[in-house]
N, C-alpha and C. Protein backbone atom coordinates (compact mmCIF):
# COMPACT_ATOMS: atom_id res chain seq x y z
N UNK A 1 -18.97 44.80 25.90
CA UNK A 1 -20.32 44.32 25.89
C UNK A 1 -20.57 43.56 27.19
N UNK A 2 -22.33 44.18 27.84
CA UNK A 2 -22.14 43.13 29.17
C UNK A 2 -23.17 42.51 28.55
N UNK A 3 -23.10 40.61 28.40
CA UNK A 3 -23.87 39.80 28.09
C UNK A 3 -25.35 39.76 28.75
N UNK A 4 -26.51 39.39 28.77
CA UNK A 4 -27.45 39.05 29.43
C UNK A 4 -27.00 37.37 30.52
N UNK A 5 -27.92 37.54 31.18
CA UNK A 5 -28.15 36.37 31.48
C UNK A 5 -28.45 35.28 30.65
N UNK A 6 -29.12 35.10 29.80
CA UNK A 6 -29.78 34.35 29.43
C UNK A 6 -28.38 34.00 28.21
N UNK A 7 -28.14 35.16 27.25
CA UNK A 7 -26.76 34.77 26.22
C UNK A 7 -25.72 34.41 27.59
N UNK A 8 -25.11 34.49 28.44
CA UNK A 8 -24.24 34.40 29.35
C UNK A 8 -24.57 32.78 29.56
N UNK A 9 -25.96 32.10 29.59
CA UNK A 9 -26.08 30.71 30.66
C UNK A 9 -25.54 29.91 28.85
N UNK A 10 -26.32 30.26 27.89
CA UNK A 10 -26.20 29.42 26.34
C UNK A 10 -24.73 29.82 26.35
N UNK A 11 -24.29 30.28 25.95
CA UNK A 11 -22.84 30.63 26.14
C UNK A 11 -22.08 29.50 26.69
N UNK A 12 -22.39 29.18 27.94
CA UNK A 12 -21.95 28.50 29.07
C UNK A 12 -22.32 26.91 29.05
N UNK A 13 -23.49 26.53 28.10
CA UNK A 13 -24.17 25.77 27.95
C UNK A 13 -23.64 25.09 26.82
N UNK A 14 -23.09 25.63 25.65
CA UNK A 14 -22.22 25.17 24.16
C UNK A 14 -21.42 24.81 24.70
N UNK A 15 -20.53 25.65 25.59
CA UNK A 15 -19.10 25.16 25.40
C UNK A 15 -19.02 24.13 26.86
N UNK A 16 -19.98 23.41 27.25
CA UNK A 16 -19.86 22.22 28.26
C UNK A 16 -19.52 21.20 27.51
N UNK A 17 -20.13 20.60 26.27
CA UNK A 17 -20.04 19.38 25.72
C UNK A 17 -18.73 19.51 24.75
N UNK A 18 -18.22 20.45 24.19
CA UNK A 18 -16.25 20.39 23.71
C UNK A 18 -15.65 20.00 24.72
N UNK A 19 -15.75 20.39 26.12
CA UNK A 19 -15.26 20.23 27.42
C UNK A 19 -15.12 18.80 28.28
N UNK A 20 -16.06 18.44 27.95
CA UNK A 20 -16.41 17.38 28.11
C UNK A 20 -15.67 15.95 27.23
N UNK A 21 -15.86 16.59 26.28
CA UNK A 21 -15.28 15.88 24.77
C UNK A 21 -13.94 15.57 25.00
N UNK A 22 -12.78 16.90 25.65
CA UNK A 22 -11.65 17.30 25.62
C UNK A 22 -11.49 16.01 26.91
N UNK A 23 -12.13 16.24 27.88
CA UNK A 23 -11.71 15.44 29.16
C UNK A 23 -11.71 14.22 28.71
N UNK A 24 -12.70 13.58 28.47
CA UNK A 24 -12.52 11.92 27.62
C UNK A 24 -11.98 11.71 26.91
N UNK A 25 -11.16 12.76 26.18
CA UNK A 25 -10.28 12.09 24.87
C UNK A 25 -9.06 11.96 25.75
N UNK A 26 -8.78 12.37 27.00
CA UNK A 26 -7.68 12.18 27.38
C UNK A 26 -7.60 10.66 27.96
N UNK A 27 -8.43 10.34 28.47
CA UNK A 27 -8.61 8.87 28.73
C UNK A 27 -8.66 8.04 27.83
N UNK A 28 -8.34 8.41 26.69
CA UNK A 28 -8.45 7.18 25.63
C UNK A 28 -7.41 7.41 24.72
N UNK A 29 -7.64 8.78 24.46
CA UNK A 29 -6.71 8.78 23.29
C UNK A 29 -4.24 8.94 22.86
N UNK A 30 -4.16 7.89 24.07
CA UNK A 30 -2.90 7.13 23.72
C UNK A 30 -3.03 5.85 23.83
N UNK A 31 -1.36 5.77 23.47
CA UNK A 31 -1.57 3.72 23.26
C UNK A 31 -1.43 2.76 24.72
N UNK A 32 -0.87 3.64 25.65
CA UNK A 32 -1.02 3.30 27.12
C UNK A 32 -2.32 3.33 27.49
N UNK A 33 -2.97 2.36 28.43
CA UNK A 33 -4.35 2.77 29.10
C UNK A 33 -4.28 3.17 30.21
N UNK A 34 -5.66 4.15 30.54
CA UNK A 34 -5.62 5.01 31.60
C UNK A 34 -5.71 4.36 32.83
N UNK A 35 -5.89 4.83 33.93
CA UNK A 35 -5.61 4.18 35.01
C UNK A 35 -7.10 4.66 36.44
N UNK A 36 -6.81 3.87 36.92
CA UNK A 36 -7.47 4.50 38.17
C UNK A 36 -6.99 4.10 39.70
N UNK A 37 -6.19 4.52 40.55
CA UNK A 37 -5.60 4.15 41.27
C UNK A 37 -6.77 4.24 42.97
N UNK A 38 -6.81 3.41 43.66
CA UNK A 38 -7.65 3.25 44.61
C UNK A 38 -6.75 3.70 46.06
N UNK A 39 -7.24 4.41 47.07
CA UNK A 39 -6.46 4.59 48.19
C UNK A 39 -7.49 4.66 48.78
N UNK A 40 -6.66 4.45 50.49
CA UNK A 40 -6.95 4.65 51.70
C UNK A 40 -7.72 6.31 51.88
N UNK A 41 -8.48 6.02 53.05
CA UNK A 41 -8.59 8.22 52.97
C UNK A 41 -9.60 8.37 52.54
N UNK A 42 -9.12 10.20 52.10
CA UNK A 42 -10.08 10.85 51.59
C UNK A 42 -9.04 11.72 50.56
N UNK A 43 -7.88 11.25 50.35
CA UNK A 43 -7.19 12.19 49.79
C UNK A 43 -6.30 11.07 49.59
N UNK A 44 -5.71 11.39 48.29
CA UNK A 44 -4.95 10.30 47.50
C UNK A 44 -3.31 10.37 47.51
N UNK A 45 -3.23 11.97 48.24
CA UNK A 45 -1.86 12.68 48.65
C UNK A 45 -1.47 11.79 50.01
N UNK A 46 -2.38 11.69 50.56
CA UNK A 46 -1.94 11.40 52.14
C UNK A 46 -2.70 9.52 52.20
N UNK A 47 -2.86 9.03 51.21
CA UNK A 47 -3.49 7.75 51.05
C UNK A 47 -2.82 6.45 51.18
N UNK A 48 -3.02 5.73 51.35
CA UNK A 48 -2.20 4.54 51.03
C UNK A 48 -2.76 3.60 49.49
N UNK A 49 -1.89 3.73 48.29
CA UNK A 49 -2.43 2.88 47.27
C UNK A 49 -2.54 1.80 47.68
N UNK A 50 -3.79 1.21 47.28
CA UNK A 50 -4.62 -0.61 47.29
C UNK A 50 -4.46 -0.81 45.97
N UNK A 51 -4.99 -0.38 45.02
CA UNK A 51 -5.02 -1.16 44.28
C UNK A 51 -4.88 -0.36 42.74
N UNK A 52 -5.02 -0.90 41.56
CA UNK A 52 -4.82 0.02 40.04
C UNK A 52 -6.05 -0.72 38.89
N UNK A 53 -6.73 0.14 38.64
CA UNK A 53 -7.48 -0.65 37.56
C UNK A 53 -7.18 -0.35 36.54
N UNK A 54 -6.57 -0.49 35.01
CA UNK A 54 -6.89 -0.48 33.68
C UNK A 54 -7.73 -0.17 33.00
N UNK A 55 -7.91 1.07 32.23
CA UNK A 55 -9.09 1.35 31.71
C UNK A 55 -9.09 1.15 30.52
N UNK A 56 -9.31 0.31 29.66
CA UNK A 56 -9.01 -0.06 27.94
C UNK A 56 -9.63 0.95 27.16
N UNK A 57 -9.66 0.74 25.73
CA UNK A 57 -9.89 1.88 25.08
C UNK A 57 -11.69 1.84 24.96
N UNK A 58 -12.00 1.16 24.73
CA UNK A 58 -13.65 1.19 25.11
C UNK A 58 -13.90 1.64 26.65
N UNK A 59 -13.18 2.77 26.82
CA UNK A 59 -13.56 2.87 28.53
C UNK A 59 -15.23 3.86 28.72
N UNK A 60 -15.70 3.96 27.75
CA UNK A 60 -17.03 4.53 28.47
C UNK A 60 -17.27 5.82 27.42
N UNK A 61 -18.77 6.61 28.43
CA UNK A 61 -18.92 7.58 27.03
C UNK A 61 -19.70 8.14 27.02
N UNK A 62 -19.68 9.71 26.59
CA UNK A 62 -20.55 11.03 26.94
C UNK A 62 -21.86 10.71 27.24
N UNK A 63 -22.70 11.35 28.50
CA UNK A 63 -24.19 11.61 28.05
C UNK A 63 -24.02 12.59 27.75
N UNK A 64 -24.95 13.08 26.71
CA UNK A 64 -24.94 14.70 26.22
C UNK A 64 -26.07 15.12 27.16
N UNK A 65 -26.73 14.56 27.44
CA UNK A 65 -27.90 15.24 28.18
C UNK A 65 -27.92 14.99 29.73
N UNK A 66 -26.86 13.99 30.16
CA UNK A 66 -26.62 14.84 31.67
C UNK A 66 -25.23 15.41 31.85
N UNK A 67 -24.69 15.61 30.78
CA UNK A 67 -23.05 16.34 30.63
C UNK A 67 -22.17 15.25 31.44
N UNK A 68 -22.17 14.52 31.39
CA UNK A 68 -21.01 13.53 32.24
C UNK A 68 -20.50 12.70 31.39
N UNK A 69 -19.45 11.81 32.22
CA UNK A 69 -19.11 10.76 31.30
C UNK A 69 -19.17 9.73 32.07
N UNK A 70 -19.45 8.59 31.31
CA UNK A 70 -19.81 7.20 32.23
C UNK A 70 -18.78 6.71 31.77
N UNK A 71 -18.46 5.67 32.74
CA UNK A 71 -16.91 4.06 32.26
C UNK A 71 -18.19 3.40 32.53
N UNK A 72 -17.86 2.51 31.04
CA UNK A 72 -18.40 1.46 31.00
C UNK A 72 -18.16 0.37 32.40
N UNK A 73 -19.11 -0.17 33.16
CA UNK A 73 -18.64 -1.12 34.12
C UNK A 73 -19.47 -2.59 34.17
N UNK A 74 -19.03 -3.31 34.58
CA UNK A 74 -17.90 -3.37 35.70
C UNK A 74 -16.94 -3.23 34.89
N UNK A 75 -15.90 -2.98 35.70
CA UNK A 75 -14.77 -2.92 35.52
C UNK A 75 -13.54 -3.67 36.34
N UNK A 76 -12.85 -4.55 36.23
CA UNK A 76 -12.03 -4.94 37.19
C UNK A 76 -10.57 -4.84 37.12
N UNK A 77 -9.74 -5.46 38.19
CA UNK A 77 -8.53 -5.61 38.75
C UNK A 77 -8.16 -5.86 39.58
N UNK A 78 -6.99 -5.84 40.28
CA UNK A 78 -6.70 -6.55 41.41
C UNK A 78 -5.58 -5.58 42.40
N UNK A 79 -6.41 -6.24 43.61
CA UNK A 79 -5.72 -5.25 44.60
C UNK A 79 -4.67 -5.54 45.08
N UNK A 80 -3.75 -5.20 45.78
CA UNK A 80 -1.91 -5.38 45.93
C UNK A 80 -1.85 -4.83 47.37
N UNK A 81 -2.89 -4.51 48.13
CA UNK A 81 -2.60 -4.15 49.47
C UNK A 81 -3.96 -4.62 50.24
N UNK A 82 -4.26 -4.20 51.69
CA UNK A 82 -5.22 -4.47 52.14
C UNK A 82 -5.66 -3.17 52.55
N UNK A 83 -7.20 -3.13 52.78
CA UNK A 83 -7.33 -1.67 53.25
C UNK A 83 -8.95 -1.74 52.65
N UNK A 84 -9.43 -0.26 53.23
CA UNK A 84 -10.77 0.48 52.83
C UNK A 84 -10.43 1.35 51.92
N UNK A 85 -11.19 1.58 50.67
CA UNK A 85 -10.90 2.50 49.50
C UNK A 85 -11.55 3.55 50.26
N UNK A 86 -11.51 4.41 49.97
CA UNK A 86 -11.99 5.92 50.28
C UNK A 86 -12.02 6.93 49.37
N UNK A 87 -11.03 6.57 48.48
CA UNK A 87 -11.19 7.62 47.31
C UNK A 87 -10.28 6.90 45.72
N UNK A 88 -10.02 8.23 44.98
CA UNK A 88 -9.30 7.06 43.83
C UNK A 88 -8.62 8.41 43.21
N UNK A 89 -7.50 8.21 42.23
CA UNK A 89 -6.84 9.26 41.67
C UNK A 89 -7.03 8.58 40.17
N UNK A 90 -7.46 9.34 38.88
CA UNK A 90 -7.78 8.95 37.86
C UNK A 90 -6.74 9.50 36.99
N UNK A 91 -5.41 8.70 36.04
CA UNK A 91 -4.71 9.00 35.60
C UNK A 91 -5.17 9.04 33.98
N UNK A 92 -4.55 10.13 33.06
CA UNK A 92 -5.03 9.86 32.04
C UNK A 92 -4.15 8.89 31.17
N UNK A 93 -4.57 8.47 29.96
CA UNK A 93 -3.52 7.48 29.25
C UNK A 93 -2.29 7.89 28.80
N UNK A 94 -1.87 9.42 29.37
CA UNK A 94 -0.05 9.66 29.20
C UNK A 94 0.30 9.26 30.49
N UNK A 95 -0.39 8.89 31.67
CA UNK A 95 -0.12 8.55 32.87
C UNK A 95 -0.04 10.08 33.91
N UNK A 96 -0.94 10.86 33.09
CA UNK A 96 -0.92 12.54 34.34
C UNK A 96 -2.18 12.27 34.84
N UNK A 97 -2.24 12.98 36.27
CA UNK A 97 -3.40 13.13 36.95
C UNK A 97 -4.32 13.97 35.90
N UNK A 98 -5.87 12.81 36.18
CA UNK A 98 -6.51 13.43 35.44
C UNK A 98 -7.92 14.36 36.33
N UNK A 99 -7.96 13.48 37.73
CA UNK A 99 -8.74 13.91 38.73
C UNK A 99 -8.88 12.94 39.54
N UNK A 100 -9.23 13.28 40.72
CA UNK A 100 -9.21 12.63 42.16
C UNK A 100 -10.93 12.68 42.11
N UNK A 101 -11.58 11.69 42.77
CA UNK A 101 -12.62 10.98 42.59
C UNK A 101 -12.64 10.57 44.12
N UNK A 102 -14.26 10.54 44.39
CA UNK A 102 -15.35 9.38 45.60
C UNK A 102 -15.21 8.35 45.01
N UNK A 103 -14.73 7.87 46.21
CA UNK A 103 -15.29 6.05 46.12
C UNK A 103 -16.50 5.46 47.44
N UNK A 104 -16.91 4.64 46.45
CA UNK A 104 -18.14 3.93 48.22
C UNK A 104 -18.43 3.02 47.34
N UNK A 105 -19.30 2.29 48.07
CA UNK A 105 -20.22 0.74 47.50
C UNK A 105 -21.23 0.97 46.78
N UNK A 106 -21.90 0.29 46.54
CA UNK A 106 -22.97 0.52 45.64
C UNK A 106 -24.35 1.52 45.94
N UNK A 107 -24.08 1.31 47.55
CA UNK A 107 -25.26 1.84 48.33
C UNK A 107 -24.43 3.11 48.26
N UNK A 108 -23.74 3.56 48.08
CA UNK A 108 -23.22 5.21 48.41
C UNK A 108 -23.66 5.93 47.37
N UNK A 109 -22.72 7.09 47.78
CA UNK A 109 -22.97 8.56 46.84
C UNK A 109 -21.18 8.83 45.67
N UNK A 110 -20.70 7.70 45.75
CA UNK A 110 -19.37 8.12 45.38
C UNK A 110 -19.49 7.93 44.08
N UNK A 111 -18.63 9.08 43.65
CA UNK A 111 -18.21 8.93 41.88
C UNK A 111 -18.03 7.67 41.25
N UNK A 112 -17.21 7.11 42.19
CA UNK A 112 -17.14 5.82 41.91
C UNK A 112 -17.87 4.79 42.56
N UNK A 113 -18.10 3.67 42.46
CA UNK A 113 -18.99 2.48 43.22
C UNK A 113 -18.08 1.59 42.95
N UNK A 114 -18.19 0.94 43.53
CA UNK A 114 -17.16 -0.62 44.10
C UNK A 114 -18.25 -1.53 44.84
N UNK A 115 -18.26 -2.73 44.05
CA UNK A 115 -18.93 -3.78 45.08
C UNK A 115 -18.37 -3.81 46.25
N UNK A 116 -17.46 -3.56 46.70
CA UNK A 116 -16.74 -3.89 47.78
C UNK A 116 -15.89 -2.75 48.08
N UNK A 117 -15.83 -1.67 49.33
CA UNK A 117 -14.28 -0.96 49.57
C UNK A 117 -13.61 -1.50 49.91
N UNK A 118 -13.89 -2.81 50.67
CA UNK A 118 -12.69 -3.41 51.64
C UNK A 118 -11.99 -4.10 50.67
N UNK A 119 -10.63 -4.11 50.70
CA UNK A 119 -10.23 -4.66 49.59
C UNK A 119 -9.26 -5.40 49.78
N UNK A 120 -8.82 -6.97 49.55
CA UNK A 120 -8.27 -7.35 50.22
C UNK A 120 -6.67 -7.97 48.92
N UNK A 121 -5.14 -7.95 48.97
CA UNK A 121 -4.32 -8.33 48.29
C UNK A 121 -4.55 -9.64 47.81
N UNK A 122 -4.49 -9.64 46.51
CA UNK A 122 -4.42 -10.60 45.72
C UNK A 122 -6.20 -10.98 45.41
N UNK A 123 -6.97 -9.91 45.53
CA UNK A 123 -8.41 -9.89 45.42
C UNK A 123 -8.45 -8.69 44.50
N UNK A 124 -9.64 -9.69 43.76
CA UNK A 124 -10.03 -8.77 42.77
C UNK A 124 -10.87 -7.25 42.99
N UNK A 125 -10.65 -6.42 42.54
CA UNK A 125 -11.97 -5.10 42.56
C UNK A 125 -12.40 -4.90 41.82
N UNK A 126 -13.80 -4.74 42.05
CA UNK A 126 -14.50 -4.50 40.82
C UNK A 126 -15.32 -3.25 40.79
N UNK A 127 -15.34 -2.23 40.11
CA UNK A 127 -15.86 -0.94 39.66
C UNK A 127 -17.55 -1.31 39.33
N UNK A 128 -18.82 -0.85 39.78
CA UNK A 128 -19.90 -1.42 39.62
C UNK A 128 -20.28 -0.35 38.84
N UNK A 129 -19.60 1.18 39.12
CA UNK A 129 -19.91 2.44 38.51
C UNK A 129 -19.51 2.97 38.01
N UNK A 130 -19.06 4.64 37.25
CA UNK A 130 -18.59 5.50 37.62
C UNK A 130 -18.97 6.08 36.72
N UNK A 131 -19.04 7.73 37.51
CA UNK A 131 -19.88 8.61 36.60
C UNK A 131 -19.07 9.99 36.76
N UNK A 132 -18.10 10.78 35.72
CA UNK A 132 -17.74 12.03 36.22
C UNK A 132 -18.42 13.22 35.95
N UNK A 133 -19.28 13.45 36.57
CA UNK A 133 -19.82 15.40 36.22
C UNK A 133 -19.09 16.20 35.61
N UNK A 134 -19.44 16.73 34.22
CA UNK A 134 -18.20 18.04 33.36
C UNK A 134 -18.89 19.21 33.66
């Protein structure tokens, strides 16, 4: 059978929000909390870690109607190096990569928002945003 367009987009359109569902339960659902690790860069491979935030089990939660998932914010923690964030690696609560993420300030375009990139050891960070597209 070749689908239409139209059964092909609904099709495509149901199975976003299980998907969605599936990705957030991984962030919550063990007894470890998930993580979000902050680096140097643009790439979390070749980065230097700054800093780790904690994501507790109230960490945030579906829009159905723009398919994403929000973390509740702010959010904080504290940084352990000095440096400009540039990006972030999002671990889930077994501690596996769950996805690599933008970071910028409030004024940016990044997945994530940070009052602050510059981030300085033994200073707090604080998450003003974050929003992942499913």
């Amino acid at each position: 059978m070749i689908l239409s367009t139209a059964h092909a987009t609904a099709r495509d359109a149901a199975a976003r929000l299980p998907a969605l569902q599936a990705s957030f339960d991984l962030l919550v659902a063990n007894p470890a909390p998930a993580a979000i690790l902050f680096y140097t860069g643009t790439d979390p491979a070749t980065g230097t870690l700054l800093a780790a935030v904690d994501l507790d089990a109230a960490v945030g939660s579906i829009d159905a109607a723009t398919y994403r998932i929000d973390l509740a914010a702010p959010i904080e923690g504290q940084a352990f190096d000095d440096g400009v964030a540039g990006c972030a690696r999002v671990l889930d609560a077994a501690g596996a990569v769950w996805g690599d993420c933008t970071v910028s300030d409030t004024a940016g375009a990044g997945e994530i928002k940070l009052a602050d990139t510059s981030l300085v050891a033994g200073a707090f960070v604080r998450i003003t945003s974050a929003h992942f597209q499913g």
